[in-house]
PDB file of N, CA and C in Angstrom:
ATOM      1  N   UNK A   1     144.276 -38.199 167.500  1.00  0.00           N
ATOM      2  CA  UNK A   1     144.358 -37.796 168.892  1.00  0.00           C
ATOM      3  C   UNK A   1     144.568 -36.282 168.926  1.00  0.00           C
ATOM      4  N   UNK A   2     143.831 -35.103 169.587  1.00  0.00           N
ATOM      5  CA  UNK A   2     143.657 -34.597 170.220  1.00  0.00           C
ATOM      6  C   UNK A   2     143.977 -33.449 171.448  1.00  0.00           C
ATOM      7  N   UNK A   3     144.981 -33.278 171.712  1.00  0.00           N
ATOM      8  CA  UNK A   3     146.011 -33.044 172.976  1.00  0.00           C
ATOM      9  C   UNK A   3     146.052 -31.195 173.065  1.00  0.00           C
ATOM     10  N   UNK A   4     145.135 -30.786 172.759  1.00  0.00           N
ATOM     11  CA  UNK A   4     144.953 -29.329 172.526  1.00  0.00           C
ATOM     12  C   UNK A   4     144.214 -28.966 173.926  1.00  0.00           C
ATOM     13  N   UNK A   5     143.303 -29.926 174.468  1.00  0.00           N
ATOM     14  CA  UNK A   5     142.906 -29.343 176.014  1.00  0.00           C
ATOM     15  C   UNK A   5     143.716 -29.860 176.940  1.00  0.00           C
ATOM     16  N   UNK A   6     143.893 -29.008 178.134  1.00  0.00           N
ATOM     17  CA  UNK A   6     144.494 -29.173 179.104  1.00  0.00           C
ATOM     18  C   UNK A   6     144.436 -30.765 179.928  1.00  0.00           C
ATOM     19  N   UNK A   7     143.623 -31.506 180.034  1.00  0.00           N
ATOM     20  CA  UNK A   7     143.412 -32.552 180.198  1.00  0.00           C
ATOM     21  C   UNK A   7     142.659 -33.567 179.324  1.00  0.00           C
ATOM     22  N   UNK A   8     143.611 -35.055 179.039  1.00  0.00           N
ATOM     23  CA  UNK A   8     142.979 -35.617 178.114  1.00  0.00           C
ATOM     24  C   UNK A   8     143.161 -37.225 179.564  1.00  0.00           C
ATOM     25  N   UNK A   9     142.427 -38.226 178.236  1.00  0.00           N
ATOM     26  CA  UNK A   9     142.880 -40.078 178.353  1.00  0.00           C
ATOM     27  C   UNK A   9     144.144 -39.883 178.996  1.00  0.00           C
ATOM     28  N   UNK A  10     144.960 -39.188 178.488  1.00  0.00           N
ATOM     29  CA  UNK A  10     146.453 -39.435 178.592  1.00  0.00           C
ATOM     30  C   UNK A  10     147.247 -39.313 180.118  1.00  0.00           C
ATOM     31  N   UNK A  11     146.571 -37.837 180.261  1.00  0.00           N
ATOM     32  CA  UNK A  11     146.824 -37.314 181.784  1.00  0.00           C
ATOM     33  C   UNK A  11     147.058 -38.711 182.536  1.00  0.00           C
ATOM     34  N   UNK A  12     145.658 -39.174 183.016  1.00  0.00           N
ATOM     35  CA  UNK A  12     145.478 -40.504 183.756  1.00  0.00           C
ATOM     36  C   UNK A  12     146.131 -41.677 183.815  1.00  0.00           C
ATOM     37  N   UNK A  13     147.167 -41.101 182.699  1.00  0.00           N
ATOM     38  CA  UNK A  13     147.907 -42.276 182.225  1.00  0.00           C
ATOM     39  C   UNK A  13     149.294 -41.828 183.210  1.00  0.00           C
ATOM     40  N   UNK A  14     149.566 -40.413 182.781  1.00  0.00           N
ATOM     41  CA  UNK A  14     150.423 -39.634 183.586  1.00  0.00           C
ATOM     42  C   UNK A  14     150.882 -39.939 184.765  1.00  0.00           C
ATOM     43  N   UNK A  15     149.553 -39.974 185.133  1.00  0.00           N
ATOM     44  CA  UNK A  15     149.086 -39.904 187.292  1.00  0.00           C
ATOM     45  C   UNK A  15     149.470 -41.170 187.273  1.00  0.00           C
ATOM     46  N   UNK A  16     148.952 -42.597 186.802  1.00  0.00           N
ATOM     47  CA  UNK A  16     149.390 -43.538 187.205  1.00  0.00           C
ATOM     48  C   UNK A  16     150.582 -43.784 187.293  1.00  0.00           C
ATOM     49  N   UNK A  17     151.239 -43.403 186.264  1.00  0.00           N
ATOM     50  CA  UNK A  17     152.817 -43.794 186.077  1.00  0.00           C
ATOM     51  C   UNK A  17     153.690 -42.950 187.410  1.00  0.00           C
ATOM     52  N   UNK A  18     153.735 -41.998 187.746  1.00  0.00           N
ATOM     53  CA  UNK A  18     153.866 -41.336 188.912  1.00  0.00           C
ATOM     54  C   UNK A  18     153.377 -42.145 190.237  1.00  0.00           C
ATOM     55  N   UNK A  19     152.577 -42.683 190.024  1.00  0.00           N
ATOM     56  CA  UNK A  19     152.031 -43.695 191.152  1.00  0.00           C
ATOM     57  C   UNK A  19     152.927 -44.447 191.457  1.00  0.00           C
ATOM     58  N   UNK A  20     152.562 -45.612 190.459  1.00  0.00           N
ATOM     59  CA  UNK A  20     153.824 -46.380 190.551  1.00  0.00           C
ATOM     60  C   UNK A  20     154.741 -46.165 190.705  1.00  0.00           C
ATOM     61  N   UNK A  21     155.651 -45.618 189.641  1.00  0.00           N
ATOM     62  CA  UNK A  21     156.864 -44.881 190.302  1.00  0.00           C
ATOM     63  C   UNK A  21     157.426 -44.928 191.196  1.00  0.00           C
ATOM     64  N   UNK A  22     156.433 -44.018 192.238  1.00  0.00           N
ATOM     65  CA  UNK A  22     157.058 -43.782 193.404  1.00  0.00           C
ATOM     66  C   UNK A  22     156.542 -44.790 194.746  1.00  0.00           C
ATOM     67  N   UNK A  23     155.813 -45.652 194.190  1.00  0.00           N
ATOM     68  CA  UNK A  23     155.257 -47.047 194.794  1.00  0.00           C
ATOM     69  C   UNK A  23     156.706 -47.936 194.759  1.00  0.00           C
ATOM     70  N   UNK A  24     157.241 -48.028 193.188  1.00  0.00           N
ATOM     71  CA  UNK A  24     158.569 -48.558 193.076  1.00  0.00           C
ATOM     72  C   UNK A  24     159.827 -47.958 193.886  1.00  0.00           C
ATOM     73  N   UNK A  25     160.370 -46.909 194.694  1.00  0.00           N
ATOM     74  CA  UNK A  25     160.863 -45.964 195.108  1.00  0.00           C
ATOM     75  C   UNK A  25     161.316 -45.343 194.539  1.00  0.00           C
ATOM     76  N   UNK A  26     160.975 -44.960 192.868  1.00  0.00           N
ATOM     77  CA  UNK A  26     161.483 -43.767 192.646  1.00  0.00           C
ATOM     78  C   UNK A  26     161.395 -42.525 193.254  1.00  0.00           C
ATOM     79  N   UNK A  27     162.603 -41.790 193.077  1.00  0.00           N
ATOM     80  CA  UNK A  27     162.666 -40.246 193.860  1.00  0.00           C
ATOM     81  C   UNK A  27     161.812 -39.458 192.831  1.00  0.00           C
ATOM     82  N   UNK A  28     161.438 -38.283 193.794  1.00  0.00           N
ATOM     83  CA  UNK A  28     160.802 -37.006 192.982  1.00  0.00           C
ATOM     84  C   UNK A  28     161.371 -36.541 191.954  1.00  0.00           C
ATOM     85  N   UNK A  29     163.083 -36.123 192.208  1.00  0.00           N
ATOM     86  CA  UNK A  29     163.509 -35.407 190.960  1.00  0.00           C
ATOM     87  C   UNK A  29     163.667 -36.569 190.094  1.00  0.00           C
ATOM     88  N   UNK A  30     163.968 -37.870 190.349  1.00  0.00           N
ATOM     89  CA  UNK A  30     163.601 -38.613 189.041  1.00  0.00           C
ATOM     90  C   UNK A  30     162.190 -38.601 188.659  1.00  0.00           C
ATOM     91  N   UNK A  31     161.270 -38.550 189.150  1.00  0.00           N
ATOM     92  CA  UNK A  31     160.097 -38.725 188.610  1.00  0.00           C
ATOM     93  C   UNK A  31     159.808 -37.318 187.371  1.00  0.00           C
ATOM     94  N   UNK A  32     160.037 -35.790 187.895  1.00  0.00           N
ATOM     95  CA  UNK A  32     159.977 -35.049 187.630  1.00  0.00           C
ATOM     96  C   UNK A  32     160.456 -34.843 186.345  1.00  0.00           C
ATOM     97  N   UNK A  33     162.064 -34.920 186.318  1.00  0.00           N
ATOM     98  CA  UNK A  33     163.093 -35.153 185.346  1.00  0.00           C
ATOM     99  C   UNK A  33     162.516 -36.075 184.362  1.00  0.00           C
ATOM    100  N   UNK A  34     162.099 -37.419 184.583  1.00  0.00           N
ATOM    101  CA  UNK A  34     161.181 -38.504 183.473  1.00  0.00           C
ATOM    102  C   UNK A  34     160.327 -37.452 182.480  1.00  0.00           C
ATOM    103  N   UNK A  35     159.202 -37.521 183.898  1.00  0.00           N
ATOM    104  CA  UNK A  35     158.107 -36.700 183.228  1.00  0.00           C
ATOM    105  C   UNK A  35     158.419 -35.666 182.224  1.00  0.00           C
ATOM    106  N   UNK A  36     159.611 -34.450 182.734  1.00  0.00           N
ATOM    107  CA  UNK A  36     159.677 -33.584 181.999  1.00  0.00           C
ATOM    108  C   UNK A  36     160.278 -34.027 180.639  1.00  0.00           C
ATOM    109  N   UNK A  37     161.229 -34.741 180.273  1.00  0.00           N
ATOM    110  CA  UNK A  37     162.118 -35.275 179.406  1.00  0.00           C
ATOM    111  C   UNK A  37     161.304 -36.183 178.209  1.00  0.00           C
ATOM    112  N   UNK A  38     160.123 -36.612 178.706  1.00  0.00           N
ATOM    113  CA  UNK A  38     159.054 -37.466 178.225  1.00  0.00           C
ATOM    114  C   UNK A  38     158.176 -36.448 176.936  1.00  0.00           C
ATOM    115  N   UNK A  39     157.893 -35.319 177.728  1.00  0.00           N
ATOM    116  CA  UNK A  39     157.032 -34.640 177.374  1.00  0.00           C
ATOM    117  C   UNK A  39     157.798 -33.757 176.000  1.00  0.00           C
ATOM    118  N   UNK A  40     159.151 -33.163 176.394  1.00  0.00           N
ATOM    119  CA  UNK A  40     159.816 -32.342 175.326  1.00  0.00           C
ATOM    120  C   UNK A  40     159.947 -33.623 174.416  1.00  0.00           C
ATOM    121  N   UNK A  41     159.943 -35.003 174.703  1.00  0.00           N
ATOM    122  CA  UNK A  41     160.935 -35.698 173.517  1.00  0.00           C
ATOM    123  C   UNK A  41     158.926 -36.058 172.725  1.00  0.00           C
ATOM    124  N   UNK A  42     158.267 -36.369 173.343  1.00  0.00           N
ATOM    125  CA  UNK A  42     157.192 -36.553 172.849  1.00  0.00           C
ATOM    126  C   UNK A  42     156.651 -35.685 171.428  1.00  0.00           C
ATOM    127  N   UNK A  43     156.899 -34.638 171.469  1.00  0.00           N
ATOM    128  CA  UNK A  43     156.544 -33.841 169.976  1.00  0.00           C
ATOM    129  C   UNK A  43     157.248 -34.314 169.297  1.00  0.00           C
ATOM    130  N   UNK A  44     158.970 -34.662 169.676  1.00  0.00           N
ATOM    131  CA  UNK A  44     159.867 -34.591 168.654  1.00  0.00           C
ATOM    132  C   UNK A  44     159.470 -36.375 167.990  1.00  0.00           C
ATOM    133  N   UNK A  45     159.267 -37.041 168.766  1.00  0.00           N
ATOM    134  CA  UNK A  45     159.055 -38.966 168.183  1.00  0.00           C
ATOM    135  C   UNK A  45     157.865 -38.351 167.258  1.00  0.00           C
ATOM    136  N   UNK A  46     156.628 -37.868 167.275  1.00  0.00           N
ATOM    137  CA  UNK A  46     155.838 -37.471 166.648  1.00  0.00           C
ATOM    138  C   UNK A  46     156.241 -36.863 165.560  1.00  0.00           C
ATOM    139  N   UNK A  47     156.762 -35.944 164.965  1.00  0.00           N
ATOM    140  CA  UNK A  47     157.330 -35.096 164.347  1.00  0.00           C
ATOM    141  C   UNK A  47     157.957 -36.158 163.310  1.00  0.00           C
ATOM    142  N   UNK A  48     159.518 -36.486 164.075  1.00  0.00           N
ATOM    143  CA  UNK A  48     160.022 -37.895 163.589  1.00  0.00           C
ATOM    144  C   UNK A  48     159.171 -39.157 162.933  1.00  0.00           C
ATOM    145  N   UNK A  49     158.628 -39.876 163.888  1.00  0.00           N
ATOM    146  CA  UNK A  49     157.802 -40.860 162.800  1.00  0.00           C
ATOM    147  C   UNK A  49     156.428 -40.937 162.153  1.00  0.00           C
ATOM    148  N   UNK A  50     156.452 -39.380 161.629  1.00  0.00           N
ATOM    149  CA  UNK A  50     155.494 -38.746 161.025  1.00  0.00           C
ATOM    150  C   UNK A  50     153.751 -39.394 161.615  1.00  0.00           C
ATOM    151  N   UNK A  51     153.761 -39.573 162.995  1.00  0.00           N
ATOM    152  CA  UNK A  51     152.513 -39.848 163.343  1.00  0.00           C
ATOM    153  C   UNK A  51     151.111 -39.070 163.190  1.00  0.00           C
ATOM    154  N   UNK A  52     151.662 -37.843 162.540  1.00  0.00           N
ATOM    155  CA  UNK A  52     150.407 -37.573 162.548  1.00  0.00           C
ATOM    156  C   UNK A  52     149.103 -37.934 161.658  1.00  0.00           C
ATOM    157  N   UNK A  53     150.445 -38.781 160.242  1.00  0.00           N
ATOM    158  CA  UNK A  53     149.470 -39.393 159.235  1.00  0.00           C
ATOM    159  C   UNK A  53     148.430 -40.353 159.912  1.00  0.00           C
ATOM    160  N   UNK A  54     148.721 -40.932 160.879  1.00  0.00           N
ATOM    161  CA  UNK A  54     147.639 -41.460 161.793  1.00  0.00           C
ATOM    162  C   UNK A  54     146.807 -40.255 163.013  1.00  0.00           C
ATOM    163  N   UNK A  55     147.006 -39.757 163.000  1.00  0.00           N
ATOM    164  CA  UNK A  55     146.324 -38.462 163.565  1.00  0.00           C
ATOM    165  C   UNK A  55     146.708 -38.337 164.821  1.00  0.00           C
ATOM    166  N   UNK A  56     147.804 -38.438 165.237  1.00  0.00           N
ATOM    167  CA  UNK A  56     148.568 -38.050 166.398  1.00  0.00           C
ATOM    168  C   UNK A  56     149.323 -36.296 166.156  1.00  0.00           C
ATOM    169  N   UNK A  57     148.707 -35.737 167.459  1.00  0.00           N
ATOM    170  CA  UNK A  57     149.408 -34.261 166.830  1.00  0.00           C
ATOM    171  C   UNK A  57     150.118 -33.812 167.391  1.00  0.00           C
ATOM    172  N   UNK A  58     150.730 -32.923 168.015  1.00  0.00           N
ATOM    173  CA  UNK A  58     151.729 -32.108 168.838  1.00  0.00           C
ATOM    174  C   UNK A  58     150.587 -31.628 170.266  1.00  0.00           C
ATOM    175  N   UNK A  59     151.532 -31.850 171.610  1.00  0.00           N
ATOM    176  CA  UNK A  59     150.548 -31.468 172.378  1.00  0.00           C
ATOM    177  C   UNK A  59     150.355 -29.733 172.477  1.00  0.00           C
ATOM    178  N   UNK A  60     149.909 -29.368 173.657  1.00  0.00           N
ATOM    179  CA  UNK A  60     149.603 -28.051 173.717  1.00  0.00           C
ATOM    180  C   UNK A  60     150.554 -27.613 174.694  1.00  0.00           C
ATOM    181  N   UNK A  61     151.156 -26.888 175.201  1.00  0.00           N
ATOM    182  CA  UNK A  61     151.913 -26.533 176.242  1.00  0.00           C
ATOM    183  C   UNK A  61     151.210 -26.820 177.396  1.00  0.00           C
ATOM    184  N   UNK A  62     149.808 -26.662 177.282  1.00  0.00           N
ATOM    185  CA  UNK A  62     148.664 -26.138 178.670  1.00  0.00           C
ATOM    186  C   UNK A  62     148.668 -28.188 179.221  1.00  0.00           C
ATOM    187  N   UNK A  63     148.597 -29.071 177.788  1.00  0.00           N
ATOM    188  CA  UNK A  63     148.422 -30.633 178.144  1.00  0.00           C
ATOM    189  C   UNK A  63     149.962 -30.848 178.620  1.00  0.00           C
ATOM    190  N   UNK A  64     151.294 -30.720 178.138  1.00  0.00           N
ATOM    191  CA  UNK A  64     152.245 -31.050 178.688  1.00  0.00           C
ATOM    192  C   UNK A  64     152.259 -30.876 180.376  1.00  0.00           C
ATOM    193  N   UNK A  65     151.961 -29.184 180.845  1.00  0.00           N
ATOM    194  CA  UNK A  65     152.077 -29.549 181.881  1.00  0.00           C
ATOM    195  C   UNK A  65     151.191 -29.832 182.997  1.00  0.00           C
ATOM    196  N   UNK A  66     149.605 -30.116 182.445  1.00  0.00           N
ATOM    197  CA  UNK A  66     149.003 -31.030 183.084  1.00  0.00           C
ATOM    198  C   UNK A  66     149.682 -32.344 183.149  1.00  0.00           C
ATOM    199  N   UNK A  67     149.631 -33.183 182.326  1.00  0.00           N
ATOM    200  CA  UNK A  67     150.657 -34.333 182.411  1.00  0.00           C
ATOM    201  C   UNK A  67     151.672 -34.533 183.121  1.00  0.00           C
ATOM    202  N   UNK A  68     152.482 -33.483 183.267  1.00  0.00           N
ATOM    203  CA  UNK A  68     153.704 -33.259 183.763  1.00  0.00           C
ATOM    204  C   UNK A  68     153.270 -33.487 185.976  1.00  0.00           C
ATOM    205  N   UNK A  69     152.222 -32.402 185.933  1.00  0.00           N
ATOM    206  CA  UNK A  69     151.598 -31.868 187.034  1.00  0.00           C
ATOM    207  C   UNK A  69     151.001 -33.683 187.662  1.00  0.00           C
ATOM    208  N   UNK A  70     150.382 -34.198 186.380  1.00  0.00           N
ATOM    209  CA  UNK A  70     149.077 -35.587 186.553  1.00  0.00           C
ATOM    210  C   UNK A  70     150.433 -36.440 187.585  1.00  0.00           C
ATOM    211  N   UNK A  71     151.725 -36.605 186.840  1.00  0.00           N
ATOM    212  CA  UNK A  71     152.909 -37.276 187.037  1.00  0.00           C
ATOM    213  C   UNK A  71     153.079 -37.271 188.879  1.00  0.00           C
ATOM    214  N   UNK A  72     153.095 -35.949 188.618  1.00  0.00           N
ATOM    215  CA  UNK A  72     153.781 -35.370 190.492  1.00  0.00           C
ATOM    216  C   UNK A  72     152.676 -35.915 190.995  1.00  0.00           C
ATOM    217  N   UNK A  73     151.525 -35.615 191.196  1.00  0.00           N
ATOM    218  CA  UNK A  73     150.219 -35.862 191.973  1.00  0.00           C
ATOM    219  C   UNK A  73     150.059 -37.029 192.208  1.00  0.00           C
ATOM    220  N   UNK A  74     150.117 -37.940 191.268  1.00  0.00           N
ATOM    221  CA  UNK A  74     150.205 -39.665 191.417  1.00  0.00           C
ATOM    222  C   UNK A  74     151.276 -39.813 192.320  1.00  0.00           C
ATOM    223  N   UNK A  75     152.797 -39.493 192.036  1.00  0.00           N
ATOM    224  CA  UNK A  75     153.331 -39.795 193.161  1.00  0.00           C
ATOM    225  C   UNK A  75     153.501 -39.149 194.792  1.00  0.00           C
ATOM    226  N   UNK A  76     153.147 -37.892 194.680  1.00  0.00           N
ATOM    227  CA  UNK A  76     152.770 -37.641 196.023  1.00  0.00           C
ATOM    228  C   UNK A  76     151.315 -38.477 197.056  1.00  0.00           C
ATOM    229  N   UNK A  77     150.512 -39.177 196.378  1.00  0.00           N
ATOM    230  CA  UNK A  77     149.030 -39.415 196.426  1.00  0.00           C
ATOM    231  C   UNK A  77     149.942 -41.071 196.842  1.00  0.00           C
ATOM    232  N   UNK A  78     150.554 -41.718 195.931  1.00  0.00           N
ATOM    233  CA  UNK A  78     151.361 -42.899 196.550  1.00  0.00           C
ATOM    234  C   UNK A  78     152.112 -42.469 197.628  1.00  0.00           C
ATOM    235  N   UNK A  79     153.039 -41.599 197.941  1.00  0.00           N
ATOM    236  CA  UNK A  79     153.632 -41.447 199.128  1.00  0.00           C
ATOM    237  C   UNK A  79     153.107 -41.376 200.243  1.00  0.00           C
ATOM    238  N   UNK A  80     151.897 -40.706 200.297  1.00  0.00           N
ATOM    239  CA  UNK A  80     150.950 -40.427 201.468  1.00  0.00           C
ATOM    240  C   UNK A  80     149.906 -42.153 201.735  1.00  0.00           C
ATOM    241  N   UNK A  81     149.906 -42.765 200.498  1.00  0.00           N
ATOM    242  CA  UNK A  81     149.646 -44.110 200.832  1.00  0.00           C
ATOM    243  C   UNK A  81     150.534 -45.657 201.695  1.00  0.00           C
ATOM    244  N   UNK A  82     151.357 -45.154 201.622  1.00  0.00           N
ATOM    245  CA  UNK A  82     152.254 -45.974 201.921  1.00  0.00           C
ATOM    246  C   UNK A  82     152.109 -46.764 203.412  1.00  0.00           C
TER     247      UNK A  82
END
């Protein structure tokens, strides 16, 4: 995997979870706080259970905070659905 461009598979994965989320009533700064907390611990589980021997790599700063960004957008995009 990949995670060097600003948007990957993953993003989408992002946005949904933010969807839901806030479909479930999670609040923003929890959503935010998740997202962000997700993303710093994400290199480190990688790092830790040496995934990259399966080809998982460290993201890029530019993919974290797309992801981060994919997160908010899903749940603002659910709020306005409601």
């Amino acid at each position: 995997m990949n995670d060097k461009k600003p948007f990957d598979g993953y993003t989408v994965i992002h946005f949904l979870v933010g969807y839901v989320a806030r479909r479930q009533g999670a609040s923003y700064p929890l959503i935010i706080s998740t997202a962000i907390l997700y993303e710093v611990m994400e290199d480190k589980i990688i790092e830790t259970l040496s995934l990259k021997k399966i080809g998982w790599n460290k993201e890029s700063k530019k993919n974290s905070l797309m992801d981060i960004g994919a997160a908010l957008i899903g749940a603002e995009i659910a709020n306005r659905t409601k």
